[in-house]
Protein backbone atom coordinates (compact mmCIF):
# COMPACT_ATOMS: atom_id res chain seq x y z
CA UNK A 1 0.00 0.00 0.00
CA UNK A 2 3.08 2.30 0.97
CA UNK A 3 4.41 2.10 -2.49
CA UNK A 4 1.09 4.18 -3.37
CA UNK A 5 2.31 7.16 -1.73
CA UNK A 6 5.74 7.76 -3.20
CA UNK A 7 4.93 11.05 -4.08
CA UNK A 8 7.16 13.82 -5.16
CA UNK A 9 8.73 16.49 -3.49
CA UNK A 10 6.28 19.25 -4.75
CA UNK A 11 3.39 16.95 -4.20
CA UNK A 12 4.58 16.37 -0.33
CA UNK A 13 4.50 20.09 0.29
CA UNK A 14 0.74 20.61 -0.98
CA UNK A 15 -0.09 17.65 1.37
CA UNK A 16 1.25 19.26 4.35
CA UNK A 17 -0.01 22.36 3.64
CA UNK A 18 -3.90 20.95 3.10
CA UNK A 19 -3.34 18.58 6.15
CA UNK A 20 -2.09 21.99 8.04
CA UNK A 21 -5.46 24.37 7.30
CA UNK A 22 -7.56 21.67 7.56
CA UNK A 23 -6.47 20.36 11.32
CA UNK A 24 -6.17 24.09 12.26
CA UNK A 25 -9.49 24.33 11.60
CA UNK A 26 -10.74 21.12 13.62
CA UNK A 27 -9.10 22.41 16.82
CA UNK A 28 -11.26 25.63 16.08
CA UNK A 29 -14.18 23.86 15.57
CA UNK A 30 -13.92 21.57 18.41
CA UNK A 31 -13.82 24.17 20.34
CA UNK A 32 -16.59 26.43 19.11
CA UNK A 33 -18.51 22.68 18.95
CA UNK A 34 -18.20 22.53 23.21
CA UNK A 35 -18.53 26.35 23.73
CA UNK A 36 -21.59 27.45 21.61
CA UNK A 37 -23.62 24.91 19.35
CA UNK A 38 -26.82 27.24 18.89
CA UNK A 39 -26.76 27.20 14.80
CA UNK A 40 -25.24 23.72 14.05
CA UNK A 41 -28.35 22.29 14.27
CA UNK A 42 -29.75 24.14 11.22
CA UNK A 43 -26.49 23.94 9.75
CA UNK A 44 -26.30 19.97 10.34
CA UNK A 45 -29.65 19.91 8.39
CA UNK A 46 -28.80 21.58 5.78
CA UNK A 47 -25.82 19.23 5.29
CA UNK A 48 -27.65 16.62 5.65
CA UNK A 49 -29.74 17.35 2.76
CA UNK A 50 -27.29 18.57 0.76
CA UNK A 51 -25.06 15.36 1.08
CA UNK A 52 -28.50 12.93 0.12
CA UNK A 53 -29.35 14.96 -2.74
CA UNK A 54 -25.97 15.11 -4.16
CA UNK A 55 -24.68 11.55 -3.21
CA UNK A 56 -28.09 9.99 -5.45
CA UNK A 57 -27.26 12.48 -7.89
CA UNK A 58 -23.88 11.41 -8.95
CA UNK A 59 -24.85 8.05 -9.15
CA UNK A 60 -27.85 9.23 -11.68
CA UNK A 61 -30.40 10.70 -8.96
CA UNK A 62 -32.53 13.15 -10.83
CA UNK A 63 -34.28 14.81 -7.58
CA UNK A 64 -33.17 18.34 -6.40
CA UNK A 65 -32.31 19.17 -2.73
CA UNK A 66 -35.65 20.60 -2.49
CA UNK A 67 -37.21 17.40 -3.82
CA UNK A 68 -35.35 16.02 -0.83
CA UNK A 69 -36.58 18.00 1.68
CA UNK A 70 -39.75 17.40 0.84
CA UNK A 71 -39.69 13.57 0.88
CA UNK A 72 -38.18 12.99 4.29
CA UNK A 73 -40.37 15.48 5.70
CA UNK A 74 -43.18 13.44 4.81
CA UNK A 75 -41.87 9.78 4.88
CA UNK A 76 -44.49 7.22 4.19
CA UNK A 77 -42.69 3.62 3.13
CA UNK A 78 -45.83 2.54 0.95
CA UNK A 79 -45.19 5.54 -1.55
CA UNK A 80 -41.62 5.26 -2.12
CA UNK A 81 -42.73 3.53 -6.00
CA UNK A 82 -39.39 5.16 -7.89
CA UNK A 83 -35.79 4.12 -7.22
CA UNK A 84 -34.95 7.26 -7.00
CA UNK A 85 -36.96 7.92 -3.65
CA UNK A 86 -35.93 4.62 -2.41
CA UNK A 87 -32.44 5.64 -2.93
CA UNK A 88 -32.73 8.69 -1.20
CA UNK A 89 -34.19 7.06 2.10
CA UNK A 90 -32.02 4.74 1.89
CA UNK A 91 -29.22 7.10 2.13
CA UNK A 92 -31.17 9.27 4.44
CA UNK A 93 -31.38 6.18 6.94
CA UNK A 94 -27.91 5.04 7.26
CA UNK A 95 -26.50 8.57 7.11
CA UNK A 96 -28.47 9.31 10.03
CA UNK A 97 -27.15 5.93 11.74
CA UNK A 98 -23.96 7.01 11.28
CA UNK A 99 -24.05 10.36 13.03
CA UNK A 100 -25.78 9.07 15.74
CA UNK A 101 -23.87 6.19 16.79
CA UNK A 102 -20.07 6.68 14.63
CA UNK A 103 -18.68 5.77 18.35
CA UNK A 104 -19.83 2.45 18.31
CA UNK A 105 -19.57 1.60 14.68
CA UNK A 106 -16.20 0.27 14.20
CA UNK A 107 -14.48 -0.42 10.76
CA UNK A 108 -15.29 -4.08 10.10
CA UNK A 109 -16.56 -6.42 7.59
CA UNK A 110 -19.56 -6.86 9.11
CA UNK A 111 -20.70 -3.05 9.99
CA UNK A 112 -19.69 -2.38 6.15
CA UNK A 113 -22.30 -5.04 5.29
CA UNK A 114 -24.83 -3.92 7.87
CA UNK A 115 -24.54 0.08 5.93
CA UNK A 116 -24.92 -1.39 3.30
CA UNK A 117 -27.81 -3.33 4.10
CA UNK A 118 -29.09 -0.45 5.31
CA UNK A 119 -28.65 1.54 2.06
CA UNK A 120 -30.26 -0.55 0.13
CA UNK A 121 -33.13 -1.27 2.29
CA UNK A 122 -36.02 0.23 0.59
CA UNK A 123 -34.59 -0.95 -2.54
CA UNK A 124 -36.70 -3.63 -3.95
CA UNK A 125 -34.44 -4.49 -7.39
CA UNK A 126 -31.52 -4.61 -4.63
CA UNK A 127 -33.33 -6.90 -2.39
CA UNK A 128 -31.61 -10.00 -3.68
CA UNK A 129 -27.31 -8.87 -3.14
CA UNK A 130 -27.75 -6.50 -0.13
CA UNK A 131 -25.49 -6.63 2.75
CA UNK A 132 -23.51 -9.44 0.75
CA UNK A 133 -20.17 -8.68 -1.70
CA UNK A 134 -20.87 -8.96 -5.17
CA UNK A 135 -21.25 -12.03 -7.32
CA UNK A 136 -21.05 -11.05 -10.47
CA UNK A 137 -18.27 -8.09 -12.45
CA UNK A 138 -18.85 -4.86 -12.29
CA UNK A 139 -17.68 -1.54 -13.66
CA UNK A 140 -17.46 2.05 -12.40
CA UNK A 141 -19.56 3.93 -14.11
CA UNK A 142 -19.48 7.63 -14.68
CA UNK A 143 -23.12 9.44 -15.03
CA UNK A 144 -23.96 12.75 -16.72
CA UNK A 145 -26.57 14.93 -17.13
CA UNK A 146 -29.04 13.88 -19.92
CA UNK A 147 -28.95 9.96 -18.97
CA UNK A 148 -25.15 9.70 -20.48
CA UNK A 149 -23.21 6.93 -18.83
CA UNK A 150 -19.30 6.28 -19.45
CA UNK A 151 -17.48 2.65 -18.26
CA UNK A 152 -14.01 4.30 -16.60
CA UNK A 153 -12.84 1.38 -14.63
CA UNK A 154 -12.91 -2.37 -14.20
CA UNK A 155 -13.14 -3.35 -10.85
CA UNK A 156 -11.94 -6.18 -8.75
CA UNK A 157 -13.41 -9.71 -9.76
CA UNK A 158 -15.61 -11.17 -7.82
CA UNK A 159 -14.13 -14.05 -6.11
CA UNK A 160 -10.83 -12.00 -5.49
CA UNK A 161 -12.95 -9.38 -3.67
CA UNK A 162 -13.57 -10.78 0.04
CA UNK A 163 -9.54 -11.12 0.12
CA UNK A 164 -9.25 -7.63 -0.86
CA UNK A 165 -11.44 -5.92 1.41
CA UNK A 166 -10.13 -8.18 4.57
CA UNK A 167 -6.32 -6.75 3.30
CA UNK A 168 -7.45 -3.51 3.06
CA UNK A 169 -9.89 -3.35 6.37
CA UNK A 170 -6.89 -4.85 8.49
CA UNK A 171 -4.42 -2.18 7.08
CA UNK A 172 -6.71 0.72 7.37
CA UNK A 173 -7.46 -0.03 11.09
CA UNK A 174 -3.68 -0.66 11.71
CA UNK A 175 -2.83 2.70 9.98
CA UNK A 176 -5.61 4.48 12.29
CA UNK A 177 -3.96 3.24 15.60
CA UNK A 178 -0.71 3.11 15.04
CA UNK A 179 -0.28 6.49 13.78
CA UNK A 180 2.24 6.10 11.04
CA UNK A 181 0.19 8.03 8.81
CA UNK A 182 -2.09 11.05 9.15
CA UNK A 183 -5.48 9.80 9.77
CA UNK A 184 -6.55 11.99 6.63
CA UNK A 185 -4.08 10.49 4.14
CA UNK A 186 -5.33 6.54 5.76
CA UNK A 187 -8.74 7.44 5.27
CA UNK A 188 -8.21 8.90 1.42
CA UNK A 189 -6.67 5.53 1.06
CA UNK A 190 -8.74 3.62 2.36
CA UNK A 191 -11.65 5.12 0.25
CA UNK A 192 -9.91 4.89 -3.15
CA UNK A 193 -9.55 1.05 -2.49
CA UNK A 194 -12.78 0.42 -1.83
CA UNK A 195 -13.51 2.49 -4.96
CA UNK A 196 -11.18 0.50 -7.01
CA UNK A 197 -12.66 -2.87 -5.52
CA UNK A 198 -16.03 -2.05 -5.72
CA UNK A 199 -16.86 -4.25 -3.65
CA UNK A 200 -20.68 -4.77 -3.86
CA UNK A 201 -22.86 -5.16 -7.03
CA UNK A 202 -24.83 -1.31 -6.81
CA UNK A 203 -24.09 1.18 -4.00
CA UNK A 204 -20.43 1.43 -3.54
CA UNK A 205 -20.38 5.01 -4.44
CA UNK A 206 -23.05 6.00 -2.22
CA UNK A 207 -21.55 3.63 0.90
CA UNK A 208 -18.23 4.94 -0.21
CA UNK A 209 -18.88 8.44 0.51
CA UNK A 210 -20.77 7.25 3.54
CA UNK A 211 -17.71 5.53 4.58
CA UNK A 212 -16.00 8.77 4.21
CA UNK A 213 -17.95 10.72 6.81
CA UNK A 214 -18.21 8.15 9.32
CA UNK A 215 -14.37 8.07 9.16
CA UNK A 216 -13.85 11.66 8.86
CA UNK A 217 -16.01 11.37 12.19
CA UNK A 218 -14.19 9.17 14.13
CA UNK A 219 -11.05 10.78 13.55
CA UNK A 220 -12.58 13.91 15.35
CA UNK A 221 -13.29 15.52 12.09
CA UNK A 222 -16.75 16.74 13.27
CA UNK A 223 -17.27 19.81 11.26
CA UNK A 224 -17.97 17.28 8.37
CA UNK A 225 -21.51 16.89 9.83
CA UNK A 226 -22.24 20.37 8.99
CA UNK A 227 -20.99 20.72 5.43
CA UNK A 228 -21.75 18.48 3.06
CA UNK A 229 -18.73 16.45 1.47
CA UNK A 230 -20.73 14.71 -1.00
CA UNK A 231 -22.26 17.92 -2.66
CA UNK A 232 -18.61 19.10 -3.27
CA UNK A 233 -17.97 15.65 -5.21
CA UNK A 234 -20.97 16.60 -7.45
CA UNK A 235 -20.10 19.64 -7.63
CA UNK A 236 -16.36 18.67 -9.25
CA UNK A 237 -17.63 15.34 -10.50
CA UNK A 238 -15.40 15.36 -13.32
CA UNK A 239 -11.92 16.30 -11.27
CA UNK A 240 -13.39 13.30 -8.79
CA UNK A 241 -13.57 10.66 -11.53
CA UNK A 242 -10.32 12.16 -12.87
CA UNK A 243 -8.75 11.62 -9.93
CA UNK A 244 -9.57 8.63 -9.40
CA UNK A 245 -9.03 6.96 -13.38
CA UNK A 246 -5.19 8.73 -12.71
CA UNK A 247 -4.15 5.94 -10.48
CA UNK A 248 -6.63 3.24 -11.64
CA UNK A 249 -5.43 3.33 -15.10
CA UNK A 250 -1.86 1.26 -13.61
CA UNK A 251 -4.06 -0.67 -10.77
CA UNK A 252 -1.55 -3.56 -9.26
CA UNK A 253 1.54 -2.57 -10.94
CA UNK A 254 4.34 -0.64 -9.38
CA UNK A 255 2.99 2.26 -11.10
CA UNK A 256 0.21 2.92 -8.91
CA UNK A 257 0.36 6.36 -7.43
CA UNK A 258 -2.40 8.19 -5.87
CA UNK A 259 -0.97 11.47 -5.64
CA UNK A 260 -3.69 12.53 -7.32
CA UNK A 261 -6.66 11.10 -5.52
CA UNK A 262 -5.19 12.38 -2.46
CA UNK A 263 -4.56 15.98 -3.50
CA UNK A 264 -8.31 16.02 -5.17
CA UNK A 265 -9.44 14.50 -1.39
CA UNK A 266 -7.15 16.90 0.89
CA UNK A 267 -8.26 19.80 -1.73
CA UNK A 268 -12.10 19.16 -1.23
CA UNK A 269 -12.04 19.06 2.73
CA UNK A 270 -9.98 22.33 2.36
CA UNK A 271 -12.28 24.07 0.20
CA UNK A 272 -15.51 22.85 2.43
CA UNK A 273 -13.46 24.21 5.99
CA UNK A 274 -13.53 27.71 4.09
CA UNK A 275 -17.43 27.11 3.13
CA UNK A 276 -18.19 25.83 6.26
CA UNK A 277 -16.54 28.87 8.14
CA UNK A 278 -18.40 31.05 5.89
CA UNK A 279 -21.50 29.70 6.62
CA UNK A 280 -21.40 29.65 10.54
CA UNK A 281 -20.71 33.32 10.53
CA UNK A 282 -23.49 33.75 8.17
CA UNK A 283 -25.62 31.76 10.71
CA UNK A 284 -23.74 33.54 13.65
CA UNK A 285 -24.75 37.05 12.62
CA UNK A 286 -28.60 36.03 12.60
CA UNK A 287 -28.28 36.19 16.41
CA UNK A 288 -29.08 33.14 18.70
CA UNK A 289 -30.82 29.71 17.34
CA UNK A 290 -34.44 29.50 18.47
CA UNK A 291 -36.81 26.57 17.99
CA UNK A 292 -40.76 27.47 17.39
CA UNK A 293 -40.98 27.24 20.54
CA UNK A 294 -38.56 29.91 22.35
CA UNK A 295 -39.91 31.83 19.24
CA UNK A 296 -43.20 31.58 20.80
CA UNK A 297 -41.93 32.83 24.35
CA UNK A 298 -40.39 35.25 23.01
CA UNK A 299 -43.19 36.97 20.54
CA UNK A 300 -45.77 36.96 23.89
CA UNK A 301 -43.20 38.38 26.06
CA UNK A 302 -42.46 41.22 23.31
CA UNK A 303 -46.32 41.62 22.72
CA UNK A 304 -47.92 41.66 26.26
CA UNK A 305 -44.77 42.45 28.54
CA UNK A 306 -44.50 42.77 31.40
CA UNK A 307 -45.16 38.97 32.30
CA UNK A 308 -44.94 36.69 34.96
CA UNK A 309 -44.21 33.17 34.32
CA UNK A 310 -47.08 32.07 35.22
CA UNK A 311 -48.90 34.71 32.41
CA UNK A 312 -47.10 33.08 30.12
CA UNK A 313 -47.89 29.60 30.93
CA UNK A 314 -51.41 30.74 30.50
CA UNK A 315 -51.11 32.19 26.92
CA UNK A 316 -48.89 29.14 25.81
CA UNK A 317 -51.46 26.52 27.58
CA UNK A 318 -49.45 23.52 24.66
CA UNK A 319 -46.66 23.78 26.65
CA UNK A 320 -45.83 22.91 30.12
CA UNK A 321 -44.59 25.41 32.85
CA UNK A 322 -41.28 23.86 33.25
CA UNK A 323 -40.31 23.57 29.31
CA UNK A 324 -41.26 27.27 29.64
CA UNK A 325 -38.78 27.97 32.83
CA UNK A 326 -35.88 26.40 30.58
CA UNK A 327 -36.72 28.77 27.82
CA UNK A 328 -36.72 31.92 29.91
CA UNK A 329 -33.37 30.99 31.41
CA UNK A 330 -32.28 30.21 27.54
CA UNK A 331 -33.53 33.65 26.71
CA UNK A 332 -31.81 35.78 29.44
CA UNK A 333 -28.48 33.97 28.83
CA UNK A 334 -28.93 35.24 25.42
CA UNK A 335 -29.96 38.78 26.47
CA UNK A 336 -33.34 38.75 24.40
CA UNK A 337 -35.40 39.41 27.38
CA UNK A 338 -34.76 41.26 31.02
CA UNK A 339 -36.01 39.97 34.52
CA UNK A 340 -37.11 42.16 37.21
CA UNK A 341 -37.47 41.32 40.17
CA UNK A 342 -36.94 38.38 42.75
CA UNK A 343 -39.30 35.20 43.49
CA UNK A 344 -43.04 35.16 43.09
CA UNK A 345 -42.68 38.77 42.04
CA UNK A 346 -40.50 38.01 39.26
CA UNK A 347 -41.54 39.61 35.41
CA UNK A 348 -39.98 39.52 32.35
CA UNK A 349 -39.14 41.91 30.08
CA UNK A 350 -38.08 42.35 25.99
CA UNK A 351 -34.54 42.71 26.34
CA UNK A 352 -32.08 43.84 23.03
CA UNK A 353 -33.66 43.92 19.80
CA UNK A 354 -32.65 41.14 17.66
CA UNK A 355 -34.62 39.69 14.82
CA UNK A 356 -36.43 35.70 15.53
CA UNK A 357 -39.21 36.35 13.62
């Protein structure tokens, strides 16, 4: 696998510098992640709709992000008639899986069966080979706009491929713990292989870049659940299958360099740590995150003030005095509202203007 990464001097130096941004910017985040989280969540879902869309997309998807949104918002199993929609729960599913419980989902044969089981779930012309390495040759296939297709790779062969991914699964592990490598350049490694094996008969592209953020993940890359990854491989699609065909083309020879791959990889989480910065002061200069309900608080405060909590309790009767405590304390830490007062006598107050509506 080493003999992959015999780059050259030049290419060395645009390594280090991606790997240098890019972990300067996950001690940042890790620390704006434990001292102030109010906007990830809307950033997290835009992400998350983002990566679906685009993921089903490059493998020939024709549903746009708002297309998405709609479908998960109204999930009902019985109507999902089109591959397309079955694809996209599918990939909504195990992508929510993954950021849920990364921590306990290890890098094994079987968890990359169970994902892809998972995947392919609502899949009914994939019911037959989910969960289960492939049986029969496949290709990598690129797809373009308009229904165009183009055959840039032959894969691994079937029988040679349950050899492969054991090879590559104990290396990549070994290469995480022992620390030889930067976990970035094991993981971009890791995923080429498994591109180049392909090792199931449909879904390897989508589990691939799956594979990528539950990686990315575990190696305390968390900003990756706020940007989406897989929207900036659609969004290059041709420099991603470029990158990839450059070390394909001389698969199991001696001539087998990824320096390519890599750079593409390093350069794609470098350009989405700019993005995602971007964004979160975009997000950051709304003012606090509010769900409907603080919103609520905070409109009858602004409308009828002064309140006591119990005046509020009685114009919000759906929601229960405590849950209403919680979101007054929420408010004054954020300075949207004043309290006067001490006790029973205590009323609240609009505090500094700032826009929720």
């Amino acid at each position: 696998m080493l003999q992959k990464l015999q780059f050259d001097s030049a290419t060395n130096q645009k390594i280090i510098r991606f790997i240098g941004r890019i972990d300067a910017f996950k001690g940042r985040w890790l620390s704006l992640e434990n001292q102030e989280n109010r906007y990830l969540r809307e950033l997290r879902n835009i992400a998350t709709i983002e990566s679906i869309g685009s993921s089903t997309r490059i493998e020939g998807s024709t549903l746009t992000d708002k297309e998405v949104a709609d479908l998960i918002g109204k999930i009902k199993i019985e109507e999902l008639q089109t591959r397309e929609k079955q694809e996209v729960i599918g990939y909504y599913d195990t992508l929510a899986l993954i950021l849920e419980e990364y921590d306990s989902i290890d890098l094994t044969e079987a968890n990359i069966f169970n994902l892809h089981n998972a995947l392919l779930r609502h899949s009914i012309k994939d019911g037959k080979h989910r969960g289960q390495y492939k049986q029969i040759a496949n290709k990598i296939v690129a797809h373009y706009p308009g229904g165009a297709q183009r055959v840039i790779f032959n894969t691994t062969e079937p029988y040679l491929v349950k050899k492969e991914m054991e090879d590559l699964l104990l290396w990549t592990n070994k290469s995480l713990t022992a620390g030889e490598l930067h976990p970035l350049i094991s993981i971009a490694v890791f995923i080429y292989e498994f591109l180049s094996i392909h090792p199931f008969q449909d879904g390897n592209g989508r589990l691939a870049r799956l594979l990528t953020t539950l990686l990315l993940i575990r190696s305390e890359y968390h900003f990756i659940q706020y940007i989406s990854f897989e929207n900036e491989v659609e969004r290059t699609k041709k420099s991603y299958y470029k990158a990839l065909m450059d070390g394909q083309k001389n698969r199991n020879t001696d001539r087998e360099i990824i320096s390519e791959w890599l750079l593409y990889f390093l350069s794609r989480l470098d350009t989405l740590v700019q993005k995602l910065e971007i964004k979160y002061e975009r997000y950051q200069s709304k003012g606090p995150y509010l769900n409907s309900r603080q919103k609520k608080v905070l409109a009858v405060i602004k409308k009828e003030e002064p309140l006591k909590v119990g005046d509020i309790s009685s114009l919000l009767e759906e929601f229960s005095i405590n849950t209403i405590k919680k979101d007054l304390q929420y408010l004054l830490k954020e300075d949207l509202i004043e309290k006067i007062g001490k006790g029973r006598g205590t009323i609240y107050i609009s505090g500094k203007e700032n826009e929720h509506e």
